[in-house]
C-alpha atoms as a PDB file:
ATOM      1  CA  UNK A   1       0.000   0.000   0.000  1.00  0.00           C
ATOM      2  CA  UNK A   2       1.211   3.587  -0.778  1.00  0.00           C
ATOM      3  CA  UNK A   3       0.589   6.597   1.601  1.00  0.00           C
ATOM      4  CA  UNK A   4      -0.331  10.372   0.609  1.00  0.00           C
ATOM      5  CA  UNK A   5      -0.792  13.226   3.115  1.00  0.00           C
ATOM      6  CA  UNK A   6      -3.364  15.865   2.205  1.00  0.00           C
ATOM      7  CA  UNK A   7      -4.212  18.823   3.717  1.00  0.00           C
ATOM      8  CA  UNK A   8      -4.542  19.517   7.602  1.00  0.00           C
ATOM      9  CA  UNK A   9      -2.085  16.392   7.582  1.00  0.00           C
ATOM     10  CA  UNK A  10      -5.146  13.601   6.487  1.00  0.00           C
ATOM     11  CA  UNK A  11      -3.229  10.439   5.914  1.00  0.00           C
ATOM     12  CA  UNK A  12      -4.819   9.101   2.598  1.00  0.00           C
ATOM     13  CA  UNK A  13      -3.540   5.075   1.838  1.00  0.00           C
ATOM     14  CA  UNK A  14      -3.219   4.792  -2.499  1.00  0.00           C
ATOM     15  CA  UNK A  15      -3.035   1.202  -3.972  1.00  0.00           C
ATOM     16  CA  UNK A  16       1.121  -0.562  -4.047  1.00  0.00           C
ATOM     17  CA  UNK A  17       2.242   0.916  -7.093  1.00  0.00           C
ATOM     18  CA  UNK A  18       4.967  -1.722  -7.283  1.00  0.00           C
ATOM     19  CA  UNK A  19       1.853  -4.072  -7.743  1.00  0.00           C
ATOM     20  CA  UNK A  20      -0.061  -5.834  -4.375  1.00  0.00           C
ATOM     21  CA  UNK A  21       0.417  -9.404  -5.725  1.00  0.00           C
ATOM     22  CA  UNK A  22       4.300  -9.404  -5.018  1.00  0.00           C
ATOM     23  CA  UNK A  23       3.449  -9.467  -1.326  1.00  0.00           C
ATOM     24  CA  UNK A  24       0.477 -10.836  -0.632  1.00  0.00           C
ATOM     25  CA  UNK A  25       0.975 -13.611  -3.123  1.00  0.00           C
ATOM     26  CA  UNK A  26       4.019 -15.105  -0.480  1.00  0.00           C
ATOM     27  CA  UNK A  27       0.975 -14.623   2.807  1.00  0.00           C
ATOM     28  CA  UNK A  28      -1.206 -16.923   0.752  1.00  0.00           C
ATOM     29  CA  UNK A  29      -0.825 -20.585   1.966  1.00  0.00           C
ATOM     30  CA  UNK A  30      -2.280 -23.486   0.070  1.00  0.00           C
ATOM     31  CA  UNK A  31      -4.655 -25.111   2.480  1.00  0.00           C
ATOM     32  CA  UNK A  32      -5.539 -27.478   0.061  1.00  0.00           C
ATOM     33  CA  UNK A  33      -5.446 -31.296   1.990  1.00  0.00           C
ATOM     34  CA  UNK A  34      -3.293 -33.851  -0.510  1.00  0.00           C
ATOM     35  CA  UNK A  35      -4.420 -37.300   0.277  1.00  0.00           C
ATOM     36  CA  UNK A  36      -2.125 -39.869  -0.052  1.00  0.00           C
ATOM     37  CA  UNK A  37      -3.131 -41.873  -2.921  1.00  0.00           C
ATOM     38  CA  UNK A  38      -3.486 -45.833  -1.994  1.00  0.00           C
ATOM     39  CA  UNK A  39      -3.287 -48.808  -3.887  1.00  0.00           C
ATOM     40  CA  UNK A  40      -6.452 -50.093  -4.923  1.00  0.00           C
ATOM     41  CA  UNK A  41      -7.230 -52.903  -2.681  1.00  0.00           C
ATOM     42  CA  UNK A  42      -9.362 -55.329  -5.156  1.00  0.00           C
ATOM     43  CA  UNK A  43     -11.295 -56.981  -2.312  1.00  0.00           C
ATOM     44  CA  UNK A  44     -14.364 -58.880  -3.735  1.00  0.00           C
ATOM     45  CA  UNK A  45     -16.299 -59.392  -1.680  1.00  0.00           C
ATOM     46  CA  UNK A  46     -18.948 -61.341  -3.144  1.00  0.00           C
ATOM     47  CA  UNK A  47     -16.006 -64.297  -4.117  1.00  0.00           C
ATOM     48  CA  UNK A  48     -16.086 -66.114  -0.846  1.00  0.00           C
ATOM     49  CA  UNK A  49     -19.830 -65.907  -0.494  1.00  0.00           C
ATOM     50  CA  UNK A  50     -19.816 -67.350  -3.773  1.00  0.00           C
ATOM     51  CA  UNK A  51     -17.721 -70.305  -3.057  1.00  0.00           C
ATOM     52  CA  UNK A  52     -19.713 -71.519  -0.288  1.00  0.00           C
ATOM     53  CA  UNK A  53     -23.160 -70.894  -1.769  1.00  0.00           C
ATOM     54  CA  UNK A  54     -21.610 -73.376  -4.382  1.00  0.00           C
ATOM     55  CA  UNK A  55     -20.238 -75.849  -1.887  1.00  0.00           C
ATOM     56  CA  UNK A  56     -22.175 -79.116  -2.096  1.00  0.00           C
ATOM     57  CA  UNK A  57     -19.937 -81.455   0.336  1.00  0.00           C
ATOM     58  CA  UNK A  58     -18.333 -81.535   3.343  1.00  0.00           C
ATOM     59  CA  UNK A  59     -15.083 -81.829   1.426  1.00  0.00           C
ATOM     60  CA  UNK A  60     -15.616 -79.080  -0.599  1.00  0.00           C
ATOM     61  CA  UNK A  61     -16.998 -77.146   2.267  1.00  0.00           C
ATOM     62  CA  UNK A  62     -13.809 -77.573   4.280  1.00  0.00           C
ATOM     63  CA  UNK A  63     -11.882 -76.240   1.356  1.00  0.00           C
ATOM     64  CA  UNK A  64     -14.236 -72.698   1.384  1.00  0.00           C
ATOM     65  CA  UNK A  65     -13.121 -72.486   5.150  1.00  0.00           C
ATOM     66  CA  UNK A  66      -9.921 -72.861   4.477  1.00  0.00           C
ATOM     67  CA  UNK A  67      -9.841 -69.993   1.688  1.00  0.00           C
ATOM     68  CA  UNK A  68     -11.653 -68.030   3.831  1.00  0.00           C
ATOM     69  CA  UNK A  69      -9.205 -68.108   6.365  1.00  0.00           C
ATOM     70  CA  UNK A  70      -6.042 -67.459   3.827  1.00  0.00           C
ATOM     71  CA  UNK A  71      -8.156 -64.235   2.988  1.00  0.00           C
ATOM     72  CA  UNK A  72      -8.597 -62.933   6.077  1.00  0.00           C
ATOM     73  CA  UNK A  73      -4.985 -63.447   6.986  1.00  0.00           C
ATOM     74  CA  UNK A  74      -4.196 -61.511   3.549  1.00  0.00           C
ATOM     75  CA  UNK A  75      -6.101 -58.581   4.852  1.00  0.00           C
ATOM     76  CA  UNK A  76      -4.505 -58.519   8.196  1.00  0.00           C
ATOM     77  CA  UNK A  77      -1.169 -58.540   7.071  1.00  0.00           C
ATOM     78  CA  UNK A  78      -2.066 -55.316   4.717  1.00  0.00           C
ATOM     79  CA  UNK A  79      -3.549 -53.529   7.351  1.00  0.00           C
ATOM     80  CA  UNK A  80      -1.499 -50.954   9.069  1.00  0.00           C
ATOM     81  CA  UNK A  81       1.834 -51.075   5.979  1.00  0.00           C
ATOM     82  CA  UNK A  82       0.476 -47.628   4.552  1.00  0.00           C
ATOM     83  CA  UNK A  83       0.332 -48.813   1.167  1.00  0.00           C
ATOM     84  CA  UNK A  84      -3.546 -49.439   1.379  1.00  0.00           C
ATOM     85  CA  UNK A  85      -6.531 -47.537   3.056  1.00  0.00           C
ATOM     86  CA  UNK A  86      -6.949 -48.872   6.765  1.00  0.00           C
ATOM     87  CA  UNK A  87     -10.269 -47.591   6.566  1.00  0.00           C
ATOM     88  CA  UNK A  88     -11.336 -50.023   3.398  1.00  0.00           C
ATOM     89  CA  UNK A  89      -8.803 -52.815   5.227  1.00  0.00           C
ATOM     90  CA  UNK A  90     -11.294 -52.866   8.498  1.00  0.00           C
ATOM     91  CA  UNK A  91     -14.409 -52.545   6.550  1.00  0.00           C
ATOM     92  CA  UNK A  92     -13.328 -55.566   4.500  1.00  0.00           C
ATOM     93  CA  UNK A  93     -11.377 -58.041   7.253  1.00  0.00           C
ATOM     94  CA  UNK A  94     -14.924 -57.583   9.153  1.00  0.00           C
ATOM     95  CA  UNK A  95     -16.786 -59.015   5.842  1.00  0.00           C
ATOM     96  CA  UNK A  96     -14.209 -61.758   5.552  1.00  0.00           C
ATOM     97  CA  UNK A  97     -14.360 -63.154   9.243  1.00  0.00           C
ATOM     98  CA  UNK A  98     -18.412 -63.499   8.988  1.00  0.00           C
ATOM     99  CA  UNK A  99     -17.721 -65.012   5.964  1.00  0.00           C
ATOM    100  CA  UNK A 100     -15.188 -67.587   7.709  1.00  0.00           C
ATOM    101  CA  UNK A 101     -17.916 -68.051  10.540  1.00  0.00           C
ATOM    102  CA  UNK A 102     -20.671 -68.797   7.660  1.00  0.00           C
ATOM    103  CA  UNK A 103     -18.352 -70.947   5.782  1.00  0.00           C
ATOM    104  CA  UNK A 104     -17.811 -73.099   9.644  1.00  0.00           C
ATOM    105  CA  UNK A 105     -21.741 -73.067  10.091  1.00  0.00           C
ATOM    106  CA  UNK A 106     -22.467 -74.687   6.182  1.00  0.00           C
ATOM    107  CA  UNK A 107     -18.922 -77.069   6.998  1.00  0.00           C
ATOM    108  CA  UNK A 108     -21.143 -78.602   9.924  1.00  0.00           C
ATOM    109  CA  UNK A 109     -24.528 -78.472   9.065  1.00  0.00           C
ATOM    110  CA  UNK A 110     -23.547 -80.392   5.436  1.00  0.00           C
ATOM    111  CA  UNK A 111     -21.250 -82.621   7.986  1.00  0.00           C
ATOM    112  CA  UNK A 112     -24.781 -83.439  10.190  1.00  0.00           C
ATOM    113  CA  UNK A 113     -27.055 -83.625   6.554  1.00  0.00           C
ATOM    114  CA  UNK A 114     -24.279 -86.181   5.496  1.00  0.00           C
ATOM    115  CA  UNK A 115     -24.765 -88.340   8.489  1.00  0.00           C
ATOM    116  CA  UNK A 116     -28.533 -88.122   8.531  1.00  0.00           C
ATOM    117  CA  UNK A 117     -28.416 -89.574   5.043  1.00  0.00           C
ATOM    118  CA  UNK A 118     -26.287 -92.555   6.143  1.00  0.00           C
ATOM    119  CA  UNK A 119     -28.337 -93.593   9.279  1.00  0.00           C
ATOM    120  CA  UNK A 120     -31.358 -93.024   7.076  1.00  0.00           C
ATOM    121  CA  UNK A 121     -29.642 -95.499   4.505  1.00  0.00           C
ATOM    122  CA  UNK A 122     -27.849 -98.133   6.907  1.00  0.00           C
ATOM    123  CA  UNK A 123     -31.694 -98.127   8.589  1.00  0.00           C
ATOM    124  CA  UNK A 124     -33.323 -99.191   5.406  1.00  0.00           C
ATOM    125  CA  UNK A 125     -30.822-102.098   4.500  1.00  0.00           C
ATOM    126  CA  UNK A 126     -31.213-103.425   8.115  1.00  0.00           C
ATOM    127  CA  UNK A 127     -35.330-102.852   7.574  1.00  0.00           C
ATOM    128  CA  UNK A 128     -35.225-104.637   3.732  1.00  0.00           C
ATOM    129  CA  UNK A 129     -33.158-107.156   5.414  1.00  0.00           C
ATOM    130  CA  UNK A 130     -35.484-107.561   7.989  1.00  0.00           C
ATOM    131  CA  UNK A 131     -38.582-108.104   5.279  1.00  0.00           C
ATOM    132  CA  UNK A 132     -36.661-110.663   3.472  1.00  0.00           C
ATOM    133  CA  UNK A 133     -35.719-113.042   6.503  1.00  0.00           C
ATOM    134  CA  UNK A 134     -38.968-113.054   7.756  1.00  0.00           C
ATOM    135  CA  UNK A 135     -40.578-114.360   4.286  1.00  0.00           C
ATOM    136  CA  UNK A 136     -37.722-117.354   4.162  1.00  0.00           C
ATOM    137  CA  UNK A 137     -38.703-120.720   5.943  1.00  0.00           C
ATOM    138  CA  UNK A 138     -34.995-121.392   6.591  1.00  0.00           C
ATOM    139  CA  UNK A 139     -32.282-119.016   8.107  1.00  0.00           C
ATOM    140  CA  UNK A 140     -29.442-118.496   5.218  1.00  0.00           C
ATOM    141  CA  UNK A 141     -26.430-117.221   6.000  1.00  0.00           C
ATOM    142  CA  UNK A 142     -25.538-113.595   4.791  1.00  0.00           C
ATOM    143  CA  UNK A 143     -23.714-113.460   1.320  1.00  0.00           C
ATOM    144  CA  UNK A 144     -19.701-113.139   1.283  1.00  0.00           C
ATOM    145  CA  UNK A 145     -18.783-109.460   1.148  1.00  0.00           C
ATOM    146  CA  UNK A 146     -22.305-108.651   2.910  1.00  0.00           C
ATOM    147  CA  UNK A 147     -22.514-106.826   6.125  1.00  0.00           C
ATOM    148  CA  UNK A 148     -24.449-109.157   8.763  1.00  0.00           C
ATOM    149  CA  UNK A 149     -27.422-107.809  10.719  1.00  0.00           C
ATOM    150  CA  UNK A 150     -25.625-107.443  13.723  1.00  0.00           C
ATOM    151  CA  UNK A 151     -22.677-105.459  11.878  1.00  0.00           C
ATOM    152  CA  UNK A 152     -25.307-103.369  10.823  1.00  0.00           C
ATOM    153  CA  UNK A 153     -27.025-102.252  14.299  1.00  0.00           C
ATOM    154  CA  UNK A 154     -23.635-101.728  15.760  1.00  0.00           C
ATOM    155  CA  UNK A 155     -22.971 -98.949  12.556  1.00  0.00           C
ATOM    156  CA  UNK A 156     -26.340 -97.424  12.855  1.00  0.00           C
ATOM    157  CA  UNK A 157     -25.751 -96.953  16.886  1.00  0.00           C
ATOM    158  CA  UNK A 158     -22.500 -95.419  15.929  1.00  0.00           C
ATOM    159  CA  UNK A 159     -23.780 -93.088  13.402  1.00  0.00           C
ATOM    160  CA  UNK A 160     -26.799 -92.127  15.961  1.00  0.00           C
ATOM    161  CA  UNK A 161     -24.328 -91.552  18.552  1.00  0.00           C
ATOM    162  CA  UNK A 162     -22.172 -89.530  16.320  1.00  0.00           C
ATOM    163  CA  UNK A 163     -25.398 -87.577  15.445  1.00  0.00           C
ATOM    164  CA  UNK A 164     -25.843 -86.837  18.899  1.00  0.00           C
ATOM    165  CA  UNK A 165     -22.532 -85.264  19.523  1.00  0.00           C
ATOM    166  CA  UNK A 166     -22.656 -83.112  16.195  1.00  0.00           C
ATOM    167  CA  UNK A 167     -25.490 -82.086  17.660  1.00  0.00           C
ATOM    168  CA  UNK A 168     -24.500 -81.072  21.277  1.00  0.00           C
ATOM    169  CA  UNK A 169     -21.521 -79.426  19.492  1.00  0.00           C
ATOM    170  CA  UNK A 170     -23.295 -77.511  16.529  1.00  0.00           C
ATOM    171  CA  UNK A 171     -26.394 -76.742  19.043  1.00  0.00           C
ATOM    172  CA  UNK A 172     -28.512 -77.757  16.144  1.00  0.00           C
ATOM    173  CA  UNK A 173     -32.049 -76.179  15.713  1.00  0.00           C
ATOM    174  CA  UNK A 174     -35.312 -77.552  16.506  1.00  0.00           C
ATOM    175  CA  UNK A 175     -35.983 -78.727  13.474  1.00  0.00           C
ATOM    176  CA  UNK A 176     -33.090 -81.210  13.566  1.00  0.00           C
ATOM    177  CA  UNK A 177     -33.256 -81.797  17.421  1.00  0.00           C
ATOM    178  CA  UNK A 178     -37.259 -83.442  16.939  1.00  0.00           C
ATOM    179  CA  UNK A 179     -35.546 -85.453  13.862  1.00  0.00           C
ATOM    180  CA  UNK A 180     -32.771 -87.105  15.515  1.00  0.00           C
ATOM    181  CA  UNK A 181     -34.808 -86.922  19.316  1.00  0.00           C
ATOM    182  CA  UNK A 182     -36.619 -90.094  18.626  1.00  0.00           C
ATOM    183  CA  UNK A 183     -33.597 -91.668  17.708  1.00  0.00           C
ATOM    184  CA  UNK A 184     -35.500 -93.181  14.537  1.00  0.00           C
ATOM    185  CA  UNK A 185     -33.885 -92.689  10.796  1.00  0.00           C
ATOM    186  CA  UNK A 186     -35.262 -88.905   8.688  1.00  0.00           C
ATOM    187  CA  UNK A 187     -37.356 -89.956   6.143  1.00  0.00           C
ATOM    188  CA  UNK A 188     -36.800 -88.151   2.556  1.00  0.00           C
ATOM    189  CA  UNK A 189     -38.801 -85.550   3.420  1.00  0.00           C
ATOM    190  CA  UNK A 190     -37.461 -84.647   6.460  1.00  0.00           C
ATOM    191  CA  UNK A 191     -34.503 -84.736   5.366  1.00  0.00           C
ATOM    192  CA  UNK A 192     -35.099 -82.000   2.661  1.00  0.00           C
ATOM    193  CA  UNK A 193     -36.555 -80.155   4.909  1.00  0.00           C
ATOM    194  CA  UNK A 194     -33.788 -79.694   6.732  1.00  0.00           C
ATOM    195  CA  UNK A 195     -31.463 -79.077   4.018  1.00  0.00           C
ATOM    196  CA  UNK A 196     -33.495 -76.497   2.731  1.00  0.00           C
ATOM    197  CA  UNK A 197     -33.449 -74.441   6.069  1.00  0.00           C
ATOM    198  CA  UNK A 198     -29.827 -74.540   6.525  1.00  0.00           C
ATOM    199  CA  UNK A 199     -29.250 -73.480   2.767  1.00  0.00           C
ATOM    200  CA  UNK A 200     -32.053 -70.508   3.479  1.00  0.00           C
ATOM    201  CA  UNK A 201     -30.226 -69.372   6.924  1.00  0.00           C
ATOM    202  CA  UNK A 202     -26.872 -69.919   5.367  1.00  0.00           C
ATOM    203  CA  UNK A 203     -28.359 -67.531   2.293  1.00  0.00           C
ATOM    204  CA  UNK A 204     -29.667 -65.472   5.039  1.00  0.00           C
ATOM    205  CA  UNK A 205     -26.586 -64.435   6.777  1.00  0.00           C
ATOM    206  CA  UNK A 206     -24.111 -64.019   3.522  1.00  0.00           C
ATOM    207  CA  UNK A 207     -27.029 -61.179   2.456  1.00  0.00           C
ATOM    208  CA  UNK A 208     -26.668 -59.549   5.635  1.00  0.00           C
ATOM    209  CA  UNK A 209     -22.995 -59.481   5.431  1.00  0.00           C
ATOM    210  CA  UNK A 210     -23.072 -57.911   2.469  1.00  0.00           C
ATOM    211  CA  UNK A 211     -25.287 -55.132   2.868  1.00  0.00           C
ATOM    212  CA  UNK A 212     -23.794 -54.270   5.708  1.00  0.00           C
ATOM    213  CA  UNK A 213     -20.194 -53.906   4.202  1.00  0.00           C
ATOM    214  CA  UNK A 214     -21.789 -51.956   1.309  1.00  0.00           C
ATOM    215  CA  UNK A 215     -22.978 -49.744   3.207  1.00  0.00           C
ATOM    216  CA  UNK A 216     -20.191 -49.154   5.889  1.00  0.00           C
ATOM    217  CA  UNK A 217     -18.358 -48.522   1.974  1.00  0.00           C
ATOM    218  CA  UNK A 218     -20.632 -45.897   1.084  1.00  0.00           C
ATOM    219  CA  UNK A 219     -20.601 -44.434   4.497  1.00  0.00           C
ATOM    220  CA  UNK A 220     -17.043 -44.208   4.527  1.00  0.00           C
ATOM    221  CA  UNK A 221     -17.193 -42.865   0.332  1.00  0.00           C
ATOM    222  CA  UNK A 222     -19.552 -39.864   1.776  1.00  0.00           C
ATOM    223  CA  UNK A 223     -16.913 -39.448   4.867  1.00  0.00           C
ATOM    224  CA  UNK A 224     -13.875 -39.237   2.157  1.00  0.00           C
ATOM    225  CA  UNK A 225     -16.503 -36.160   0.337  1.00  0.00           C
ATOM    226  CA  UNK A 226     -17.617 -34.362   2.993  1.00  0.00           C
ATOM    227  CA  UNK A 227     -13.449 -33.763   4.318  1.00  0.00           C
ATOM    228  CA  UNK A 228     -12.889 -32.715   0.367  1.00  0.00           C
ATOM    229  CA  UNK A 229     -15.354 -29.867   0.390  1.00  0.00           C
ATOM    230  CA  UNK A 230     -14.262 -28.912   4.313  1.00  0.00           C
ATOM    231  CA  UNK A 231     -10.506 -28.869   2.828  1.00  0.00           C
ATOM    232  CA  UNK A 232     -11.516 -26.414  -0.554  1.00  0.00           C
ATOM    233  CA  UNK A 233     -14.036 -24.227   1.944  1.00  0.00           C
ATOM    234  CA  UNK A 234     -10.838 -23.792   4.411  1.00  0.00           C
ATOM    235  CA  UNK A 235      -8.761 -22.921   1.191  1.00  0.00           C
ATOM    236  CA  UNK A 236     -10.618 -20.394   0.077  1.00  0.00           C
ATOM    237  CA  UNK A 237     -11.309 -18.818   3.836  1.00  0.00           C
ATOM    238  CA  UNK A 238      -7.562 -18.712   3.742  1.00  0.00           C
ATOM    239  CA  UNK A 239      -7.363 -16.906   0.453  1.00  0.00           C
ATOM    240  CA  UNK A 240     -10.203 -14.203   1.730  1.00  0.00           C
ATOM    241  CA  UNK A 241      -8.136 -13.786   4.833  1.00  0.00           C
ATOM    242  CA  UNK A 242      -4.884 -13.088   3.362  1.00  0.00           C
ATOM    243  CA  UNK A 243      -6.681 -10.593   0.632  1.00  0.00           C
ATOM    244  CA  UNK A 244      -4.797  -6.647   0.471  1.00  0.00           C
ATOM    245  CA  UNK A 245      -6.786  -4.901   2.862  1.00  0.00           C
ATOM    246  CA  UNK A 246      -8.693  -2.070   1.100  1.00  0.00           C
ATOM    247  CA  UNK A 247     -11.588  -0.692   0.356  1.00  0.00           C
ATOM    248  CA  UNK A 248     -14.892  -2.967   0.248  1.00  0.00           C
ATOM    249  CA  UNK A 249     -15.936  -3.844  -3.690  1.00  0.00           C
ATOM    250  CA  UNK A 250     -19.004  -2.264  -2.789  1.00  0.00           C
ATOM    251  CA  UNK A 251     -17.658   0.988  -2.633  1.00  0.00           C
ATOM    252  CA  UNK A 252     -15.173   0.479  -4.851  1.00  0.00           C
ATOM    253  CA  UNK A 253     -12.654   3.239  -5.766  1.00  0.00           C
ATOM    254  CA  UNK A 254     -14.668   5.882  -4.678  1.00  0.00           C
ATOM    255  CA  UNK A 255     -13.800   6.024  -0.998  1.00  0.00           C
ATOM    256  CA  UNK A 256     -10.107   7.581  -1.533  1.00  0.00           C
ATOM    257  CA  UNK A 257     -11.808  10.408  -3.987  1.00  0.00           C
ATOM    258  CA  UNK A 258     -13.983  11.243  -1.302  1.00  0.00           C
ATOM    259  CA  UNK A 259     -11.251  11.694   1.184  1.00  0.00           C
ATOM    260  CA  UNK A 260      -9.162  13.386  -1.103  1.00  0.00           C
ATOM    261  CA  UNK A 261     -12.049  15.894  -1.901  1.00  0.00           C
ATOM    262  CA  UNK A 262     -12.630  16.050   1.947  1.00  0.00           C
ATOM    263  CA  UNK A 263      -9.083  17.366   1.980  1.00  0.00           C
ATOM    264  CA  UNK A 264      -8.974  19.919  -0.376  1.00  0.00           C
ATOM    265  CA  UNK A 265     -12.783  21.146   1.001  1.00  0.00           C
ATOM    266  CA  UNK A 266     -10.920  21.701   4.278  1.00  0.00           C
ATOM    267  CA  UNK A 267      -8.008  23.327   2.935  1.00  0.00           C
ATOM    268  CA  UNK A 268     -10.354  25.783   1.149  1.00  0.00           C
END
């Protein structure tokens, strides 16, 4: 800023004629907030969910747990190295260990399906073989490579029992509980039945999972906007701050001619 003194020693302030941006260009600091840029962290979160939806058998179940695991150790390691977003890391290790837990859940209720379906089937031989020695007149002697009737009972009290403990261990629903409580074989039905509600919770708790890590994404995508438009509204507070002080634009240039012809009224 330049000075002039009029008359009756009135201190009037005149615009930098050497130019205001050559000062006030160095008091104007870039506010502007550089994020780091991440690598992208290609979670997909809909591949382990697809994996066990497609699991059919225990075996292939066990496999899905497994993988599900690995990924979950993946994400751990990669949280915290500062080469990804730790944000997007917790969001996604939380999907992945429900996904582990889900993948456990199918691993045992396909295990206790698998041995319903064998007592069910070991039942039936013993009942068929049942039929057919009560319509012979003699007693025959069971065929070479055939299990006995006695070898029989002693598998299906072994499969029962093994039932039993999958099912204190796997504290299996109701549905299962009044199958096995009677101790008798599931018929077809039944046995359906019960596949078809573990498939429907199992489809049940992968859905839930997933909407809520798409939405703790989006939450965390609006988070990421909102401290964007905080960062450019602090910028440009800064650059109003650090303006030349002067006259208001509303006035515009006209408040220094009005001083100037308050001087020289005075000095007349």
């Amino acid at each position: 800023m330049g000075m002039m003194i009029g008359a009756d020693g009135v201190v009037i302030r005149t615009a930098n004629p050497y130019g205001s941006n050559s000062s006030n260009t160095r008091n104007i600091k870039t506010t502007t907030n550089k994020k780091k840029k991440y690598k992208k962290l290609n979670y997909n979160y809909r591949e382990v969910s697809g994996r066990i939806l497609r699991a059919k058998t225990s075996v292939s179940t066990r496999q899905v747990v497994t993988h599900a695991r690995t990924v979950v150790a993946m994400l751990r390691r990669r949280y915290g190295c500062g080469e990804y977003n730790d944000r997007d890391l917790e969001i996604a290790i939380i999907h992945a260990e429900k996904m582990v837990r889900i993948a456990k859940k199918k691993l045992k209720n396909i295990k206790a399906e698998e041995l319903a379906q064998r007592t069910s089937e070991a039942e039936k031989i013993t009942e068929e073989r049942e039929e057919e020695n009560a319509s012979e007149t003699k007693e025959t002697q069971p065929e070479s490579g055939e299990m006995s009737e006695e070898e029989l009972r002693k598998m299906i009290r072994r499969l029962q029992q093994e039932l039993q403990e999958l099912a204190a261990e796997n504290s299996m629903d109701e549905l299962t509980q009044e199958c096995y409580g009677g101790g008798g074989r599931m018929n077809e039905e039944e046995l359906k039945l019960m596949k078809k509600k573990h498939r429907c919770d199992e489809m049940r708790q992968i859905v839930e999972a997933d909407m809520k890590y798409l939405k703790a994404m989006f939450q965390r995508m609006m988070q990421e906007q909102q401290e964007i438009a905080s960062a450019a509204t602090l910028e440009l507070s800064g650059a109003m701050v650090s303006a030349p002080a002067g006259v208001s634009p509303a006035a515009g240039g006209s408040a220094p001619a009005a001083m100037e012809g308050q001087a020289l009224d005075t000095s007349v």
